[in-house]
PDB file of N, CA and C in Angstrom:
ATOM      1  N   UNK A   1     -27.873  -0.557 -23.660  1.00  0.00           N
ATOM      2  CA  UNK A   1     -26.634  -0.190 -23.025  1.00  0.00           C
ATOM      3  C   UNK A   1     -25.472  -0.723 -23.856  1.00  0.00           C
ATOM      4  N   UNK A   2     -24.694  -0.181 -24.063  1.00  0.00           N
ATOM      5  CA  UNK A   2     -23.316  -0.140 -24.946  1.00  0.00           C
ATOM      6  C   UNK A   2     -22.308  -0.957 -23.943  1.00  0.00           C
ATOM      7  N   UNK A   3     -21.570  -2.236 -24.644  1.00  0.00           N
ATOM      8  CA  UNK A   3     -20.769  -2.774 -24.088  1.00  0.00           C
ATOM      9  C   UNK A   3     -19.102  -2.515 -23.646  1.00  0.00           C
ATOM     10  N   UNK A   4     -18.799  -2.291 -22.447  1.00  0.00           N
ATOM     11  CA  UNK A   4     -17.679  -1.867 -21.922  1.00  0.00           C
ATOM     12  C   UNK A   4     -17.035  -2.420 -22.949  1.00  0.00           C
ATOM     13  N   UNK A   5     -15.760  -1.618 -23.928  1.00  0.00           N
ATOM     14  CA  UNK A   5     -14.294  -2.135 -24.335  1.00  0.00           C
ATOM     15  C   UNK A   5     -13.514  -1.882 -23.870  1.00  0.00           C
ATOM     16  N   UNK A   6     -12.437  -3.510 -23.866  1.00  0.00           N
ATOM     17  CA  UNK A   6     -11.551  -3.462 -22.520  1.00  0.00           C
ATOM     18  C   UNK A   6      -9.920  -3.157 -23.932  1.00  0.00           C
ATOM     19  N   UNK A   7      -9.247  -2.195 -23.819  1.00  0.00           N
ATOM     20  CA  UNK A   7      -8.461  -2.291 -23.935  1.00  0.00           C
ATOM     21  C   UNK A   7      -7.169  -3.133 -23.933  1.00  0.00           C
ATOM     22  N   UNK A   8      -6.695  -4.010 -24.639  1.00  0.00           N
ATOM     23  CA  UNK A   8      -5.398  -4.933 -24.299  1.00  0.00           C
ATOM     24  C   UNK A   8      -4.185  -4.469 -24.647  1.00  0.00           C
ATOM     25  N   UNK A   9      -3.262  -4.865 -23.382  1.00  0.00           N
ATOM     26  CA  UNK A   9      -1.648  -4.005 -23.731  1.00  0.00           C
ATOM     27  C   UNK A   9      -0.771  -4.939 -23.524  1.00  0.00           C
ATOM     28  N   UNK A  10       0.048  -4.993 -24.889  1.00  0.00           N
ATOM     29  CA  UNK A  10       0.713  -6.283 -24.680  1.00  0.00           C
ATOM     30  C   UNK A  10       2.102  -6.301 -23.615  1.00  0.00           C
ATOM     31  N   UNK A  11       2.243  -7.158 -22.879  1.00  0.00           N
ATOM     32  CA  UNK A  11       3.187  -6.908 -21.869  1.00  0.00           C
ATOM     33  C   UNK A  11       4.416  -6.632 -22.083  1.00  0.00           C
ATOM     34  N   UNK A  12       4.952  -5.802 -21.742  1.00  0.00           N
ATOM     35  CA  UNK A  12       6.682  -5.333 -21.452  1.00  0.00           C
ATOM     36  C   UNK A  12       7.336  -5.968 -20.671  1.00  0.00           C
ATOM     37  N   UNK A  13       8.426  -6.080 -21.207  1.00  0.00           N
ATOM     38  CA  UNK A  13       9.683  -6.839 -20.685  1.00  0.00           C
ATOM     39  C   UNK A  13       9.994  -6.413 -19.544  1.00  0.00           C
ATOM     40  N   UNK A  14      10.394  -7.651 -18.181  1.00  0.00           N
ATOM     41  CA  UNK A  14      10.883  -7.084 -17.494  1.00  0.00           C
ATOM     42  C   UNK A  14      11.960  -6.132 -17.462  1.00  0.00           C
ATOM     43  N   UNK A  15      12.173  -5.452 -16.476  1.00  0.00           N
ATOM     44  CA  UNK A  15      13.025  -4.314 -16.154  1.00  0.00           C
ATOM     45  C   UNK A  15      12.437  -3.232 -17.785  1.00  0.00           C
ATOM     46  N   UNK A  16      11.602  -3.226 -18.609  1.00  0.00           N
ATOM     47  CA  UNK A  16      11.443  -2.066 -18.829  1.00  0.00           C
ATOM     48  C   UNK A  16      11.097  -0.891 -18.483  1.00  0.00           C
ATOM     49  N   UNK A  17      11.129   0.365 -18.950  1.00  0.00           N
ATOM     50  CA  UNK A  17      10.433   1.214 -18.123  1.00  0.00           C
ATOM     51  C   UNK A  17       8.950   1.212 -18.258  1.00  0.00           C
ATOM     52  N   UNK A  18       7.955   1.830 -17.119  1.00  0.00           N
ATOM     53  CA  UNK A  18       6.408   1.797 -17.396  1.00  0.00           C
ATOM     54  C   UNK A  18       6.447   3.002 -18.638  1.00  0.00           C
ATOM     55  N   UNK A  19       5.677   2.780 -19.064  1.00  0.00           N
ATOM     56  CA  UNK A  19       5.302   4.359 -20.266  1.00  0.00           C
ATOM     57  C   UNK A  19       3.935   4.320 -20.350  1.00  0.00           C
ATOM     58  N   UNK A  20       3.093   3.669 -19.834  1.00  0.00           N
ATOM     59  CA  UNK A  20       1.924   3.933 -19.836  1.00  0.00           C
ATOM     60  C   UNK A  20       1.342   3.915 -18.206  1.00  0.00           C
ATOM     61  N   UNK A  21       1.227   5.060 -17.782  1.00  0.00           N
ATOM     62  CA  UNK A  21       0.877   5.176 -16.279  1.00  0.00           C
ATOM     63  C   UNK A  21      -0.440   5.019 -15.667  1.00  0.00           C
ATOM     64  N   UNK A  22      -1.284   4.008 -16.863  1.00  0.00           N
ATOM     65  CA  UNK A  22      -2.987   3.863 -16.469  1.00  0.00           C
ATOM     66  C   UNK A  22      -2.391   2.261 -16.636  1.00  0.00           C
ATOM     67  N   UNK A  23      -1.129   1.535 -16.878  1.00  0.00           N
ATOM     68  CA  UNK A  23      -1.164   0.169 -16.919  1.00  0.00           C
ATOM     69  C   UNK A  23      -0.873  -0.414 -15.468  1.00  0.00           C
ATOM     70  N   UNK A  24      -1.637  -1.481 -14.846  1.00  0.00           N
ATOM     71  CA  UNK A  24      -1.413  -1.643 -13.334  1.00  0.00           C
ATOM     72  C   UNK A  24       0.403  -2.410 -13.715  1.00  0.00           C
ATOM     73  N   UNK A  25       1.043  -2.603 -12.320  1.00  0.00           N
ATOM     74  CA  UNK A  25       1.968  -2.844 -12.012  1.00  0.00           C
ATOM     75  C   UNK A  25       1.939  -3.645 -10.628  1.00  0.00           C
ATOM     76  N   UNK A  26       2.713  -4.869 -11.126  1.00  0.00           N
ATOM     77  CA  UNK A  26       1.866  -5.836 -10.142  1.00  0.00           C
ATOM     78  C   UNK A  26       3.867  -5.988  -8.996  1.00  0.00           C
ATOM     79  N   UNK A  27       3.772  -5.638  -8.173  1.00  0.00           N
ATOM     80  CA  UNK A  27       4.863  -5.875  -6.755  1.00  0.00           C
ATOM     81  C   UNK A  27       4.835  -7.380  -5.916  1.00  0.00           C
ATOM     82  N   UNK A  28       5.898  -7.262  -6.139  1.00  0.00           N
ATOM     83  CA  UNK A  28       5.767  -8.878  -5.210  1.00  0.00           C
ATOM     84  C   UNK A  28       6.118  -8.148  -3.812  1.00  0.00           C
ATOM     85  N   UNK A  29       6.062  -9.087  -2.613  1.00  0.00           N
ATOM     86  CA  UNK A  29       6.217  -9.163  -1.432  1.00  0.00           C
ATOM     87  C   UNK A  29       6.230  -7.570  -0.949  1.00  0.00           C
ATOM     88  N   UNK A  30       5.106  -6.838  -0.962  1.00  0.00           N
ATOM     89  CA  UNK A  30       4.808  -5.432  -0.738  1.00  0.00           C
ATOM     90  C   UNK A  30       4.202  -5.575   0.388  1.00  0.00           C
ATOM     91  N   UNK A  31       4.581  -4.505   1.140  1.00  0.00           N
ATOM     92  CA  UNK A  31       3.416  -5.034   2.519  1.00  0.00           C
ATOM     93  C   UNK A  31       2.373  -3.403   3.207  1.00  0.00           C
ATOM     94  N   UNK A  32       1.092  -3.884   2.453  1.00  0.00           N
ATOM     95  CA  UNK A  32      -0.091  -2.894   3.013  1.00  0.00           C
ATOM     96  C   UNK A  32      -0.412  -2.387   4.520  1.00  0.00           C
ATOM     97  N   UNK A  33      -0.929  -1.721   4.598  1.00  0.00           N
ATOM     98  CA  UNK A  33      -1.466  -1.548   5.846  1.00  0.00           C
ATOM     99  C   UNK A  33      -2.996  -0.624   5.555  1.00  0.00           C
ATOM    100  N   UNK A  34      -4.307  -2.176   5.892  1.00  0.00           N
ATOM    101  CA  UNK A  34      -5.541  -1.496   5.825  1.00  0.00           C
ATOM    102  C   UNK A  34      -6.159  -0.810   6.984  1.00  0.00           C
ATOM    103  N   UNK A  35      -6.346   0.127   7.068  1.00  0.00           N
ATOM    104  CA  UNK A  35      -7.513   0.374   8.587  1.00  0.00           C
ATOM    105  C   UNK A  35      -8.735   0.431   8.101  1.00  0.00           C
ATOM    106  N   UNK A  36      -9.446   0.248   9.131  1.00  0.00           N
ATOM    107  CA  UNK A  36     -11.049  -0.106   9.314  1.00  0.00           C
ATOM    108  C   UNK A  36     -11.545   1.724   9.497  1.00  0.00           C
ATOM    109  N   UNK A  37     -11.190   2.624   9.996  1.00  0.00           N
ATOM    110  CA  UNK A  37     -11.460   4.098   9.908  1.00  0.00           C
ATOM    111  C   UNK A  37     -10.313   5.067   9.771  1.00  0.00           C
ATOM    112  N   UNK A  38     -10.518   5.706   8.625  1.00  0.00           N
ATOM    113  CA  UNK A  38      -9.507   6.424   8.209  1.00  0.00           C
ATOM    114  C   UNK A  38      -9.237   7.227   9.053  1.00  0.00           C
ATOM    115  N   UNK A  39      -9.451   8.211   9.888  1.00  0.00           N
ATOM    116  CA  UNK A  39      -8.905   8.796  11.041  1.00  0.00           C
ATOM    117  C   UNK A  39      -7.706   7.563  11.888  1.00  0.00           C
ATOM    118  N   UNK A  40      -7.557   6.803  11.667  1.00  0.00           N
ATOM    119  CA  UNK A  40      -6.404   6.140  12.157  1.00  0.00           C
ATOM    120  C   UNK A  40      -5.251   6.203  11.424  1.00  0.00           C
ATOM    121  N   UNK A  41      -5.398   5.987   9.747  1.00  0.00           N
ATOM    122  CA  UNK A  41      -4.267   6.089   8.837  1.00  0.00           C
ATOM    123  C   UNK A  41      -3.843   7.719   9.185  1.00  0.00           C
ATOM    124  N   UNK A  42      -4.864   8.541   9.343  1.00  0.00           N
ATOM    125  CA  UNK A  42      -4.654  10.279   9.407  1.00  0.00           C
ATOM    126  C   UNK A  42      -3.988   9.966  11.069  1.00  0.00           C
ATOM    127  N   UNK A  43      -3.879   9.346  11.995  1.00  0.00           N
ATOM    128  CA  UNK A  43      -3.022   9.524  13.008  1.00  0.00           C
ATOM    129  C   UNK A  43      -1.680   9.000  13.050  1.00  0.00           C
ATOM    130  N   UNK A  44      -1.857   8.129  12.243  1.00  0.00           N
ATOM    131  CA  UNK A  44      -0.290   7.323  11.673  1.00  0.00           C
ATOM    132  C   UNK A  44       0.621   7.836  10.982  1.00  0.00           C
ATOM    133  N   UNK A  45      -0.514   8.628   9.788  1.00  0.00           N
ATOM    134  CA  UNK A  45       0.490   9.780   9.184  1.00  0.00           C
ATOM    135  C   UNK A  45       0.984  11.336  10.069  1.00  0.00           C
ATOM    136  N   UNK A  46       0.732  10.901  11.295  1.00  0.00           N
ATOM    137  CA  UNK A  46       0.870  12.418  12.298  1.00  0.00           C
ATOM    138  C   UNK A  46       2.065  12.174  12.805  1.00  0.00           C
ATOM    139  N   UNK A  47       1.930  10.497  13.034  1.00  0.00           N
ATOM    140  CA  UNK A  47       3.307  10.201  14.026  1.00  0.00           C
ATOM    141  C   UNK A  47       4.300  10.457  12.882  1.00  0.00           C
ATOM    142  N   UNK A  48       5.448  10.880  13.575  1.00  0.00           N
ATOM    143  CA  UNK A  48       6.460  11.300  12.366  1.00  0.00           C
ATOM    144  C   UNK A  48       7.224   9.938  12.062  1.00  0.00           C
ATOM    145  N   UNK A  49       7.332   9.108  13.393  1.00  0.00           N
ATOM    146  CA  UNK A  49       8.651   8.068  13.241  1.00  0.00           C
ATOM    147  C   UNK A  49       7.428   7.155  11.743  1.00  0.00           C
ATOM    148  N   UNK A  50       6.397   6.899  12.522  1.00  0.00           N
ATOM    149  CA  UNK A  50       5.191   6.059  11.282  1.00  0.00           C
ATOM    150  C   UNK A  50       5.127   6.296   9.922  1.00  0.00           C
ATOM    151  N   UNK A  51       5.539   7.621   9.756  1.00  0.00           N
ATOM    152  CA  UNK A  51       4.537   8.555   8.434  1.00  0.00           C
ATOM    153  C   UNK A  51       6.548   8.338   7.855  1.00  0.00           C
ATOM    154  N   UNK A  52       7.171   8.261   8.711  1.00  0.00           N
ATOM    155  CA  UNK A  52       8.322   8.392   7.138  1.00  0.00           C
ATOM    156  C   UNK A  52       8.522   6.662   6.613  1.00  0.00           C
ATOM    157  N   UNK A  53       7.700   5.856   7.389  1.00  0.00           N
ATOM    158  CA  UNK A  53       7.590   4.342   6.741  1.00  0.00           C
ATOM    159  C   UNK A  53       6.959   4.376   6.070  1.00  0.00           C
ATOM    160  N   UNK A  54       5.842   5.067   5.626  1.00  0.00           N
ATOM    161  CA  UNK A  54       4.481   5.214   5.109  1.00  0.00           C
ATOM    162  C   UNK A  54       4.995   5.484   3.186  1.00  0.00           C
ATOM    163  N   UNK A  55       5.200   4.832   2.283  1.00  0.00           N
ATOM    164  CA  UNK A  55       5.749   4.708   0.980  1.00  0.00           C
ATOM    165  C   UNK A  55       4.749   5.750   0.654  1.00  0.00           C
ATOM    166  N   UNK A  56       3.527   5.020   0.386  1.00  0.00           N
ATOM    167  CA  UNK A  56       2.497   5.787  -0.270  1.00  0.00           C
ATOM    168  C   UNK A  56       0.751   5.214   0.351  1.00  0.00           C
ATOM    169  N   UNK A  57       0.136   6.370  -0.090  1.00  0.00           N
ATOM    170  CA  UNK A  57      -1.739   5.959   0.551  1.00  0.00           C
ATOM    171  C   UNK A  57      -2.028   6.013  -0.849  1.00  0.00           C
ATOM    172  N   UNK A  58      -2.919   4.700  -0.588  1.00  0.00           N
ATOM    173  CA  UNK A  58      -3.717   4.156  -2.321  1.00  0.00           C
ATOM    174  C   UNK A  58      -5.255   4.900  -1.616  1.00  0.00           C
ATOM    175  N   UNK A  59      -5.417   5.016  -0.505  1.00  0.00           N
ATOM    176  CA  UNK A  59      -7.001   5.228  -0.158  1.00  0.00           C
ATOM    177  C   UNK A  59      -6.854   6.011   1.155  1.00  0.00           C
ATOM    178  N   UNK A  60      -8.178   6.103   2.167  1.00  0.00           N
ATOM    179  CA  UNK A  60      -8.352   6.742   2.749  1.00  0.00           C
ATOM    180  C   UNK A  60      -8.262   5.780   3.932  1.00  0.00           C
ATOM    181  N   UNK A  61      -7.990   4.487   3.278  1.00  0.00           N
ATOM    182  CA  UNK A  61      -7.704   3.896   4.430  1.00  0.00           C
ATOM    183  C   UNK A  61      -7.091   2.847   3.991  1.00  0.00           C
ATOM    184  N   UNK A  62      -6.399   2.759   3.008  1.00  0.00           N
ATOM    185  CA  UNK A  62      -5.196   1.654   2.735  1.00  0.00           C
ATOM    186  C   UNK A  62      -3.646   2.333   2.175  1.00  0.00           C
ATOM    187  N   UNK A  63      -2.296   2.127   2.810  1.00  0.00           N
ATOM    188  CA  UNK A  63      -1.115   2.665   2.638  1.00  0.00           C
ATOM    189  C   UNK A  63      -0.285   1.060   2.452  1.00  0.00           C
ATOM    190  N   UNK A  64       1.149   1.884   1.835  1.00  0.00           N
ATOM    191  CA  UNK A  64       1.590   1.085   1.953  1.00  0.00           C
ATOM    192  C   UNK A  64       2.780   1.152   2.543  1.00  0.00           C
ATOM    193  N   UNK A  65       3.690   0.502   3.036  1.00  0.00           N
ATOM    194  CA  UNK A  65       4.658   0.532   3.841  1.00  0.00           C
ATOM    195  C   UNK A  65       5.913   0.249   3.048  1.00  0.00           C
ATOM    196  N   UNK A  66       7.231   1.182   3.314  1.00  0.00           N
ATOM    197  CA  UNK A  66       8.716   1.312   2.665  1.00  0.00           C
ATOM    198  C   UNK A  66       9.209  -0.503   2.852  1.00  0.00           C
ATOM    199  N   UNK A  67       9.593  -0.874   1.651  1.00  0.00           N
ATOM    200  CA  UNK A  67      10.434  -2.460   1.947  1.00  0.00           C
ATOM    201  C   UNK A  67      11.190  -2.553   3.071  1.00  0.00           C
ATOM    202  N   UNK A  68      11.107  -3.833   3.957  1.00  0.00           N
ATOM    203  CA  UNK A  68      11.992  -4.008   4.920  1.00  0.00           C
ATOM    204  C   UNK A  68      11.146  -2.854   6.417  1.00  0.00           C
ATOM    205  N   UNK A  69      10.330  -2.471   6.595  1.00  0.00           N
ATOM    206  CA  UNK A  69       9.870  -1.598   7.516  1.00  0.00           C
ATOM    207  C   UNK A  69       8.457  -2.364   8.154  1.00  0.00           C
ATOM    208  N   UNK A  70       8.076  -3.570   7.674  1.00  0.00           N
ATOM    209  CA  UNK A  70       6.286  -4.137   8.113  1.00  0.00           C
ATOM    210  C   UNK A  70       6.944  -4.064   9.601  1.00  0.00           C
ATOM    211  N   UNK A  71       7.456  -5.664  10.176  1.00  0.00           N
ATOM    212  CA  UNK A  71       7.999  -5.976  10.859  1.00  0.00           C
ATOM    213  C   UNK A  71       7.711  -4.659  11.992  1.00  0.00           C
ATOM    214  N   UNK A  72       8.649  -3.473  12.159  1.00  0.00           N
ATOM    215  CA  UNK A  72       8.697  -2.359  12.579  1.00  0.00           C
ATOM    216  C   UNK A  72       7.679  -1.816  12.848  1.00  0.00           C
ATOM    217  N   UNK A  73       6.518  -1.349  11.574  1.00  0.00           N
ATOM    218  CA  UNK A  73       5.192  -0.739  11.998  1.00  0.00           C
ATOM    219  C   UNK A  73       4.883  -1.687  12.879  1.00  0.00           C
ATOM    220  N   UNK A  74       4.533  -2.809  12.759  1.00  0.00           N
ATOM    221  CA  UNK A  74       3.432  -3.487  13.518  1.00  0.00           C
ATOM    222  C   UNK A  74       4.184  -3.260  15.185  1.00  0.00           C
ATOM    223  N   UNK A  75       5.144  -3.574  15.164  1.00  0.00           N
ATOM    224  CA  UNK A  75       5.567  -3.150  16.311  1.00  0.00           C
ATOM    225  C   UNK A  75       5.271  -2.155  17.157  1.00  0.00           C
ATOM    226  N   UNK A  76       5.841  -0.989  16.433  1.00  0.00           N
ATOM    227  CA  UNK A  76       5.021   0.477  16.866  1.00  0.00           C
ATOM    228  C   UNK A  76       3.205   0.537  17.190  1.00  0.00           C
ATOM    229  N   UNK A  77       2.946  -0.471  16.398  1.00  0.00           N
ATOM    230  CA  UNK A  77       1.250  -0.195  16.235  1.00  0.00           C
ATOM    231  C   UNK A  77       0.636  -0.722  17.771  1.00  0.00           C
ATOM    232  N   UNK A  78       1.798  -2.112  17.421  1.00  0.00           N
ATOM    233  CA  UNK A  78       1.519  -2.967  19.228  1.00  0.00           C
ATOM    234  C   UNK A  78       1.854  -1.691  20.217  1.00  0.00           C
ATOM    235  N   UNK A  79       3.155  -0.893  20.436  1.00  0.00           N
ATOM    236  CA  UNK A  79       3.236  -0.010  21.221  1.00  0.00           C
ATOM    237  C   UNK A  79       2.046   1.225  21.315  1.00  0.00           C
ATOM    238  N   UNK A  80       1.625   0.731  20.294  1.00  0.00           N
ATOM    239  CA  UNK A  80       0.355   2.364  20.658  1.00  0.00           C
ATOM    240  C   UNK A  80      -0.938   1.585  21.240  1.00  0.00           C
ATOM    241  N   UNK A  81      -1.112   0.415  21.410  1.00  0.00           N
ATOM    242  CA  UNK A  81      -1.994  -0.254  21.797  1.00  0.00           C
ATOM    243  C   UNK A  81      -3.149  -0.554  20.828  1.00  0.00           C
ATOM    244  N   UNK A  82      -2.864  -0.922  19.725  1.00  0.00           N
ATOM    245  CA  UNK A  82      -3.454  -1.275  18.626  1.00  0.00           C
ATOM    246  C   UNK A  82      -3.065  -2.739  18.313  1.00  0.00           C
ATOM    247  N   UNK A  83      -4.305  -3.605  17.900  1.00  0.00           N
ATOM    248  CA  UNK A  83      -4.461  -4.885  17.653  1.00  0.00           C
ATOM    249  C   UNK A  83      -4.362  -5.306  16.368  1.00  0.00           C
ATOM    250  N   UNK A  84      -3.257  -5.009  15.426  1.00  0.00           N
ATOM    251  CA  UNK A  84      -3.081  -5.147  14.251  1.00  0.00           C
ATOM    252  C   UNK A  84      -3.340  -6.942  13.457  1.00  0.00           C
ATOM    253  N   UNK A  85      -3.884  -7.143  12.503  1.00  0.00           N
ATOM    254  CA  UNK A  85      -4.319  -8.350  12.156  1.00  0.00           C
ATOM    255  C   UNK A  85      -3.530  -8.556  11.163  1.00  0.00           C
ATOM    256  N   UNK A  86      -2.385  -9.613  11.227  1.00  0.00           N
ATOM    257  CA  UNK A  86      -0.947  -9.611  10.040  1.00  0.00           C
ATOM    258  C   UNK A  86      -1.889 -10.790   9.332  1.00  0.00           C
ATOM    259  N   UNK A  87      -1.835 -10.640   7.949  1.00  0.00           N
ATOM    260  CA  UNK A  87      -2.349 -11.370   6.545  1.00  0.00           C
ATOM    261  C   UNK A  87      -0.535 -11.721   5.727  1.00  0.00           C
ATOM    262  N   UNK A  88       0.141 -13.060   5.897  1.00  0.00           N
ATOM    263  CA  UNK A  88       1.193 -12.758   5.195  1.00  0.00           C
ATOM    264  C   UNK A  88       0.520 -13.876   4.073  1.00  0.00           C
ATOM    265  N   UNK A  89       0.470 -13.357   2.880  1.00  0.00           N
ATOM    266  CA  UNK A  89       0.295 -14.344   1.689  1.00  0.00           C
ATOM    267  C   UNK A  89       1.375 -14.587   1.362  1.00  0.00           C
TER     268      UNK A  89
END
């Protein structure tokens, strides 16, 4: 078996632009939202007030939420009667 080569890219200055769109990009204080069955993220994205907080879906069951909006979902989530589990690192 042939050994994985890992590519190295030397880092860019902050505030540059990305130009390589396979290089990760690391966010500070971003705030996820995982579910345990994706038919829940697919009902979150139904609610309209939910789905325009909703930045972007990395998965079928992990999104992430617009800056300044966690606070808010979880709220809403408590109002739908959902037991949301807050992780603040």
């Amino acid at each position: 078996m042939k050994p994985t080569r890992l590519r190295l890219v030397p880092p860019q200055p902050l505030g540059a632009e990305v130009t390589d769109p396979t290089r990760p990009v690391l966010h500070a204080n971003l705030t996820v939202i995982e579910v345990s069955d994706p038919i829940l993220l697919q009902t979150l994205r139904a609610d309209r007030r939910v789905s325009a907080a909703i930045l972007a879906q990395l998965s079928e069951c992990v999104a992430v939420i617009q800056p300044g909006l966690g606070e808010w979902v979880i709220k809403q989530l408590l109002k739908a009667g959902h037991t949301p589990k807050v992780i603040d690192a």
